[in-house]
C-alpha atoms as a PDB file:
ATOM      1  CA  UNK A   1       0.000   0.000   0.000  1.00  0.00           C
ATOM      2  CA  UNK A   2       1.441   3.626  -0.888  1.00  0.00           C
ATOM      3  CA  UNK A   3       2.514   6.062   1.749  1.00  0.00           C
ATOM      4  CA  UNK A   4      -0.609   8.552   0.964  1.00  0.00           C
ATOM      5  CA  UNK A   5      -3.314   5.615   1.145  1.00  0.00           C
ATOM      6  CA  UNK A   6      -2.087   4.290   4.409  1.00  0.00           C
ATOM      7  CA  UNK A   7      -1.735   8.183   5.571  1.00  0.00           C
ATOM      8  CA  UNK A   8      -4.649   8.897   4.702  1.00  0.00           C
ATOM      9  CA  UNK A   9      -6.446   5.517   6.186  1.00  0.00           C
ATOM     10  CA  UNK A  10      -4.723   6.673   9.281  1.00  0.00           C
ATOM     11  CA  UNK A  11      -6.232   9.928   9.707  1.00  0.00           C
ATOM     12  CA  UNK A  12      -9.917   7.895   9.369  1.00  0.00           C
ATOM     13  CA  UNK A  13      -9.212   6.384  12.227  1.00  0.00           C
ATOM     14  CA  UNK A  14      -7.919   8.661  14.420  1.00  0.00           C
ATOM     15  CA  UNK A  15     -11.198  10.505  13.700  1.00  0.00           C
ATOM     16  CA  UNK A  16     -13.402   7.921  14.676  1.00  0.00           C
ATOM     17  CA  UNK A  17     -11.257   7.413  17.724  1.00  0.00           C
ATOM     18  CA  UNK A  18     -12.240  10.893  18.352  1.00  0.00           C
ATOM     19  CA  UNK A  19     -15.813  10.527  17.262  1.00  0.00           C
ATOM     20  CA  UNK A  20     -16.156   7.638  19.940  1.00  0.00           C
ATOM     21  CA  UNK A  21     -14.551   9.874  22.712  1.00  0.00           C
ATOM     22  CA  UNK A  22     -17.410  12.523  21.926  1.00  0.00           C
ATOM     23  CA  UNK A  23     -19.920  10.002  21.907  1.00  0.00           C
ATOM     24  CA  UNK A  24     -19.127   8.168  25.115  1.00  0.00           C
ATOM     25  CA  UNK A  25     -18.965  12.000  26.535  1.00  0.00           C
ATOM     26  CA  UNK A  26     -22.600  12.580  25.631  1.00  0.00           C
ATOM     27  CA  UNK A  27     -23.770   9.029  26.225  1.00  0.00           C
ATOM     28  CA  UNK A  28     -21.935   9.290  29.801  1.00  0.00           C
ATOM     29  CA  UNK A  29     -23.898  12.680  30.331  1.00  0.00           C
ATOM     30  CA  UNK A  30     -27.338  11.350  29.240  1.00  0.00           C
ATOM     31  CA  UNK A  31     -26.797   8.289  31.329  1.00  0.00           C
ATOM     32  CA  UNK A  32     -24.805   9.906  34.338  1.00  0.00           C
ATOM     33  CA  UNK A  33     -22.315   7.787  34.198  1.00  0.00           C
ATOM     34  CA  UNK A  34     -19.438   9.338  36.039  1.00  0.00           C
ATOM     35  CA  UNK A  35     -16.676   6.629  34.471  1.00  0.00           C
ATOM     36  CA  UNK A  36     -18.175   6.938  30.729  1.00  0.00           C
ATOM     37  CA  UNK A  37     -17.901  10.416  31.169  1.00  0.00           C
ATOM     38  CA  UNK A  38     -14.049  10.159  32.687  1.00  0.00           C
ATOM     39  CA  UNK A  39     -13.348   8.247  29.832  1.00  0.00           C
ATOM     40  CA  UNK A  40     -13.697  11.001  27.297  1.00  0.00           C
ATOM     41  CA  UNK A  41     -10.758  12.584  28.927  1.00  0.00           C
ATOM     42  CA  UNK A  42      -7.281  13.042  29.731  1.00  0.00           C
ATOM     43  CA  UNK A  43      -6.485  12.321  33.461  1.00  0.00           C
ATOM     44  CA  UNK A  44      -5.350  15.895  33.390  1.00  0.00           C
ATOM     45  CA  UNK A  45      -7.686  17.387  31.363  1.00  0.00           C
ATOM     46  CA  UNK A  46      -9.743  20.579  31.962  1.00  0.00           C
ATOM     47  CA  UNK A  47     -13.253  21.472  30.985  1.00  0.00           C
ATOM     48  CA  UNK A  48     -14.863  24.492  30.843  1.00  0.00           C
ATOM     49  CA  UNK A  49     -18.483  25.162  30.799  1.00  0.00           C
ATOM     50  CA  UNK A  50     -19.647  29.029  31.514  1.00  0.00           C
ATOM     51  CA  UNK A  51     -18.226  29.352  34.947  1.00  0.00           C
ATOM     52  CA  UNK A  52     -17.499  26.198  35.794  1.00  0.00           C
ATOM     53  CA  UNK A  53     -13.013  25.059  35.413  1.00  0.00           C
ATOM     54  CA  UNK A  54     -12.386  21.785  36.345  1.00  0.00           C
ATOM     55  CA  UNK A  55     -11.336  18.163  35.574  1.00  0.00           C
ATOM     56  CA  UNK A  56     -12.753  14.961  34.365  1.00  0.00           C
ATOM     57  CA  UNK A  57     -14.341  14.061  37.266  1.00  0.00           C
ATOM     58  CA  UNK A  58     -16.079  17.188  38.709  1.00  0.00           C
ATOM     59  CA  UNK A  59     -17.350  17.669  35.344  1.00  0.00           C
ATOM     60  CA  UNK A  60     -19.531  14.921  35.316  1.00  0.00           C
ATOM     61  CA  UNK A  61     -20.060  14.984  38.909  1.00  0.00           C
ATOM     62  CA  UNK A  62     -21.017  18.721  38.695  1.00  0.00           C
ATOM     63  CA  UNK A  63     -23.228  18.064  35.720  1.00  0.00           C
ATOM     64  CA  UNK A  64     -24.741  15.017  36.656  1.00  0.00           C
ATOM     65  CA  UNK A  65     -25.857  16.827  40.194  1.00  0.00           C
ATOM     66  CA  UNK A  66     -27.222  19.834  38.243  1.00  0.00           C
ATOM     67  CA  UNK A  67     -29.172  17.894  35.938  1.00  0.00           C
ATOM     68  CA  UNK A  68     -30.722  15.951  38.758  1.00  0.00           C
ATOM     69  CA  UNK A  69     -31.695  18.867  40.520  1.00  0.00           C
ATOM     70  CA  UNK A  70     -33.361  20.715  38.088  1.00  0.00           C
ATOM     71  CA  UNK A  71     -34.681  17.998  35.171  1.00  0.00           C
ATOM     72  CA  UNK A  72     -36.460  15.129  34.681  1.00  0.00           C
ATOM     73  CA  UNK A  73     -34.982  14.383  31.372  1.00  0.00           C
ATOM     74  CA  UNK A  74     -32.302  15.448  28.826  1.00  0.00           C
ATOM     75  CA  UNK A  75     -30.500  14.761  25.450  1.00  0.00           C
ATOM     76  CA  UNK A  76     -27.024  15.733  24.366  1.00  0.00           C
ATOM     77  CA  UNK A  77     -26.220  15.658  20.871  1.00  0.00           C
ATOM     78  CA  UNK A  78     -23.506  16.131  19.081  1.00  0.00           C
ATOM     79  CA  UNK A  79     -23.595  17.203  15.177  1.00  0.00           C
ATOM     80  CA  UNK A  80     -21.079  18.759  13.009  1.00  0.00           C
ATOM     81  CA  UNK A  81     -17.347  17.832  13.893  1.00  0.00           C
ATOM     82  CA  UNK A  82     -14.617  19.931  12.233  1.00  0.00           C
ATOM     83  CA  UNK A  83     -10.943  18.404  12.744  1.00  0.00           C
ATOM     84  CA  UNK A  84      -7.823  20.396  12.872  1.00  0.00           C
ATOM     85  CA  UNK A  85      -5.144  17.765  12.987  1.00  0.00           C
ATOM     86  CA  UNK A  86      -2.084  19.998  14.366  1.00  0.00           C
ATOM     87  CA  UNK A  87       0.413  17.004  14.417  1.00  0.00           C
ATOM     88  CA  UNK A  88       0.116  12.670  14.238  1.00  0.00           C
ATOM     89  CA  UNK A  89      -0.568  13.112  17.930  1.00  0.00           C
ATOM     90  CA  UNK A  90      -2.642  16.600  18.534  1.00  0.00           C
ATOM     91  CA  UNK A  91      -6.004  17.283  17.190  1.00  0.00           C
ATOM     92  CA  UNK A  92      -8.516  20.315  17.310  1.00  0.00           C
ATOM     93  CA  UNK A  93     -12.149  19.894  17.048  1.00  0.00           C
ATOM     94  CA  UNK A  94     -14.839  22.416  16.734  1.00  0.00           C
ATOM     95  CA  UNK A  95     -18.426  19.662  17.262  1.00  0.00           C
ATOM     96  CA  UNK A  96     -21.751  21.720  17.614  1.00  0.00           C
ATOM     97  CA  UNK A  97     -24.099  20.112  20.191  1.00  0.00           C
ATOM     98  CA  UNK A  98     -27.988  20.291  20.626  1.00  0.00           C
ATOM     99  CA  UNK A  99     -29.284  19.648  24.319  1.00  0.00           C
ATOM    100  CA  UNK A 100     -32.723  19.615  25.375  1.00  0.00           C
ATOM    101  CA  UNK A 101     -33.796  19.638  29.150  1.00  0.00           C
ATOM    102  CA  UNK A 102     -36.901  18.686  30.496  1.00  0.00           C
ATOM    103  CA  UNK A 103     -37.456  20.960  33.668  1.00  0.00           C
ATOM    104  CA  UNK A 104     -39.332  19.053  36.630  1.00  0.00           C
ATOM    105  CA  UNK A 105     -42.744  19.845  37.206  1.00  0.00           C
ATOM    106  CA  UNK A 106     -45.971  20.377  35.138  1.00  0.00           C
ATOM    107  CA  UNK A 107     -46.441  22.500  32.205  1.00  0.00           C
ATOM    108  CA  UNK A 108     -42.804  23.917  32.576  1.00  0.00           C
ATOM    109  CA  UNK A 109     -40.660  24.581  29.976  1.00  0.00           C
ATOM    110  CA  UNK A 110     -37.706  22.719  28.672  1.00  0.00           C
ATOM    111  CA  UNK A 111     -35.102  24.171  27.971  1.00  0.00           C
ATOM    112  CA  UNK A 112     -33.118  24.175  24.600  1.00  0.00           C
ATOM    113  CA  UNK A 113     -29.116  25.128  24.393  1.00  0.00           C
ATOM    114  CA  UNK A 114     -26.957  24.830  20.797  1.00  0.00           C
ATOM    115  CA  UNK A 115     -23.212  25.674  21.151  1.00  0.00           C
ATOM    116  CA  UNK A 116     -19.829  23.894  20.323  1.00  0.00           C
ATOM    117  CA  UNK A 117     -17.458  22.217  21.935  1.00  0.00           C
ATOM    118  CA  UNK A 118     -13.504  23.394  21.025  1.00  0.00           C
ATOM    119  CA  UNK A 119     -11.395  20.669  22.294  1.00  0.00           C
ATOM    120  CA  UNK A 120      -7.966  19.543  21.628  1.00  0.00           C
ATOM    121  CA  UNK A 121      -7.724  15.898  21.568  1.00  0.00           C
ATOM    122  CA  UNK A 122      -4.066  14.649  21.978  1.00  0.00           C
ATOM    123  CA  UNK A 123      -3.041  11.056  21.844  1.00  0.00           C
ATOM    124  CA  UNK A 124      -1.628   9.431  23.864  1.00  0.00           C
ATOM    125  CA  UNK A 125       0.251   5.913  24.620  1.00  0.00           C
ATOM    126  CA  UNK A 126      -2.417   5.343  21.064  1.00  0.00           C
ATOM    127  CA  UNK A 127      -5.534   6.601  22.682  1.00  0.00           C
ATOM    128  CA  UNK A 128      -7.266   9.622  21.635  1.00  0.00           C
ATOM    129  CA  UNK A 129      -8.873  11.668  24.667  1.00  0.00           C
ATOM    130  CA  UNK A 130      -9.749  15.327  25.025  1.00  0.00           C
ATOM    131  CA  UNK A 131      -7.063  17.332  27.228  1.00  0.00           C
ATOM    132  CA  UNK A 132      -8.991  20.935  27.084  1.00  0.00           C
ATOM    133  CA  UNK A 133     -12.365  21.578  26.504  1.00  0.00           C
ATOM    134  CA  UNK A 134     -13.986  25.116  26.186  1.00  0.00           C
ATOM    135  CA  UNK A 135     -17.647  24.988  25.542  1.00  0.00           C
ATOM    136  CA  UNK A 136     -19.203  28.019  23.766  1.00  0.00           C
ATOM    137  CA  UNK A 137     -22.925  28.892  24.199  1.00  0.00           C
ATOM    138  CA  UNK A 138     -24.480  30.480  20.896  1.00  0.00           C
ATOM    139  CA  UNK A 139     -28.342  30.058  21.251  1.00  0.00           C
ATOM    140  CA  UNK A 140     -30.660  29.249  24.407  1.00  0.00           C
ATOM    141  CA  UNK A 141     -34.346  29.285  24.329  1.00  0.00           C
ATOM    142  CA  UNK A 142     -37.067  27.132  26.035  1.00  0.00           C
ATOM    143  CA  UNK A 143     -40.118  25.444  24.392  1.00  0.00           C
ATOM    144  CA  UNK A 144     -43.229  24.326  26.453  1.00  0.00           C
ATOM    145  CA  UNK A 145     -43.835  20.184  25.904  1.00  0.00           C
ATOM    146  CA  UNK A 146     -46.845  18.140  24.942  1.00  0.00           C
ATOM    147  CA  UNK A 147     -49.670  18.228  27.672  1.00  0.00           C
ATOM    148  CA  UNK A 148     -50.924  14.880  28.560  1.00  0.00           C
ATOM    149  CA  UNK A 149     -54.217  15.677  26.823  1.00  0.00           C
ATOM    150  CA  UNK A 150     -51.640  16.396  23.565  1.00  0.00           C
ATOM    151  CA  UNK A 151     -50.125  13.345  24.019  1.00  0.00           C
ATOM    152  CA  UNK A 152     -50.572  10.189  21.993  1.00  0.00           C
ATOM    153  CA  UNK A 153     -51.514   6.826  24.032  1.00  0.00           C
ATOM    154  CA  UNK A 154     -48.523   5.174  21.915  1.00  0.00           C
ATOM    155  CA  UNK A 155     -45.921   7.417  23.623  1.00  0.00           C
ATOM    156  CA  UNK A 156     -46.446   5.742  26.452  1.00  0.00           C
ATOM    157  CA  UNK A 157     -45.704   2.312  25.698  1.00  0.00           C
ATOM    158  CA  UNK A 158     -42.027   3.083  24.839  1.00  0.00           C
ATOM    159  CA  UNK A 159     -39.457   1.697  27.531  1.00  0.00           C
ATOM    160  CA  UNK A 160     -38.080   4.663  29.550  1.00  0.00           C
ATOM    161  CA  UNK A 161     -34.790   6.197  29.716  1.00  0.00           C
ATOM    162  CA  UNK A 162     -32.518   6.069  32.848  1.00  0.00           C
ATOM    163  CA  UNK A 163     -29.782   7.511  34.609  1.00  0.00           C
ATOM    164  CA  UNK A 164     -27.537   4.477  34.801  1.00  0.00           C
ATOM    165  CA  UNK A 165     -26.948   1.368  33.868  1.00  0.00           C
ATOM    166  CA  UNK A 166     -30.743  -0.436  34.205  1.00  0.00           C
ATOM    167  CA  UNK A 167     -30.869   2.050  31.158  1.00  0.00           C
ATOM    168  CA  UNK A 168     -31.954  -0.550  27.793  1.00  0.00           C
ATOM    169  CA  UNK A 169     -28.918   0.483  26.115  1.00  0.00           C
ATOM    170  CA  UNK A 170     -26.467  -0.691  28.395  1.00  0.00           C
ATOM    171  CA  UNK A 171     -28.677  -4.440  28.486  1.00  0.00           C
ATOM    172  CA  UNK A 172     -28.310  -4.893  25.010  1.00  0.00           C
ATOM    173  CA  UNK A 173     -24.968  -3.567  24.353  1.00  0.00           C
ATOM    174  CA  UNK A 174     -23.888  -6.108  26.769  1.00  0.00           C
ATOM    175  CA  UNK A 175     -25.298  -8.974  25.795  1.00  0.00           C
ATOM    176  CA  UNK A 176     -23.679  -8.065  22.247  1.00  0.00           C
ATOM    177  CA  UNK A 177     -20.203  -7.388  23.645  1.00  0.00           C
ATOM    178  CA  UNK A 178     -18.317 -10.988  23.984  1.00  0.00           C
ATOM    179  CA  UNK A 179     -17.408 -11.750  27.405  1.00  0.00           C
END
C-alpha cells in the first residue's frame, strides 16, 4: 500500500477514535455515568463550561448533580465535527451540540441550548482523549412540551430512559459485547 493511502487511512481512524470519545462524553452525560464520562478525557484534562473550570471528574459529577436537581430528562447531541489535525498526535475539534432539558414539574418549559465544543484531543500511549475543553454557548431558548391531553396513548408504551446502567442500552450492548 502507498505512503498517501495508508496516511490517509490513518487519519480515518484517528477521527473515529475521536468521534467515539465525543460520543461516550454525551452518552456518559445522558446516562450519568461518572466513568463513561471520565473516559472522554485526559487524566489531566480541563473542561470548561460558563463558569465552571475543572477536571474529568467534577465535570460529570457537577453536571450530573445539576441535571438531577433541576430535570427530569435530557438529550445531548452532538452534530457537526470539524478536525484540525495539528500534528500525528494533537487534534482540534470544533463539534456543535444540541441539548434539550426537560425541567421538573408540570407545564414547565424545557429548555433548549446549541453551542460547540472546542477541544484539543491529543493522543496518547495510542488513545485519543480530550485534554482541554472550552464549551461556547451560541443560542438558548425554552419550548413548552406536549400536555398529557396532547399526548398520543402510543408514547407511552415506549421503555423509559434512565440515569444508569438499568438504562436498555447498556442491556443490550452487553449482551452483544463478547465476554
Amino acid at each position: 500500500m502507498d505512503q498517501r493511502l495508508e496516511q490517509r487511512i490513518r487519519v480515518l481512524l484517528d477521527r473515529e477514535d475521536i468521534r467515539d470519545a465525543l460520543t461516550r462524553y454525551t452518552r456518559g452525560m445522558d446516562r450519568h455515568d461518572l466513568a463513561l464520562i471520565a473516559s472522554a478525557y485526559h487524566p489531566d484534562a480541563r473542561d470548561r463550561h460558563g463558569r465552571f473550570d475543572g477536571d474529568r471528574h467534577s465535570v460529570g459529577e457537577k453536571a450530573s448533580y445539576h441535571h438531577a436537581q433541576s430535570y427530569q430528562a435530557h438529550s445531548h447531541q452532538i452534530g457537526n465535527i470539524t478536525f484540525a489535525f495539528e500534528s500525528d498526535d494533537v487534534c482540534h475539534t470544533e463539534t456543535y451540540f444540541h441539548i434539550v432539558l426537560s425541567r421538573k414539574g408540570d407545564r414547565t418549559p424545557n429548555d433548549l441550548l446549541g453551542g460547540r465544543y472546542l477541544d484539543r484531543f491529543e493522543r496518547r500511549e495510542g488513545v485519543w482523549r480530550i485534554a482541554d475543553r472550552e464549551v461556547v454557548l451560541d443560542w438558548r431558548g425554552e419550548h413548552l412540551p406536549v400536555s398529557d391531553a396532547g399526548d398520543h396513548d402510543i408514547n407511552r408504551t415506549y421503555p423509559q430512559g434512565a440515569w444508569d446502567r438499568s438504562d436498555l442500552s447498556y442491556v443490550r450492548m452487553a449482551a452483544a459485547s463478547p465476554a
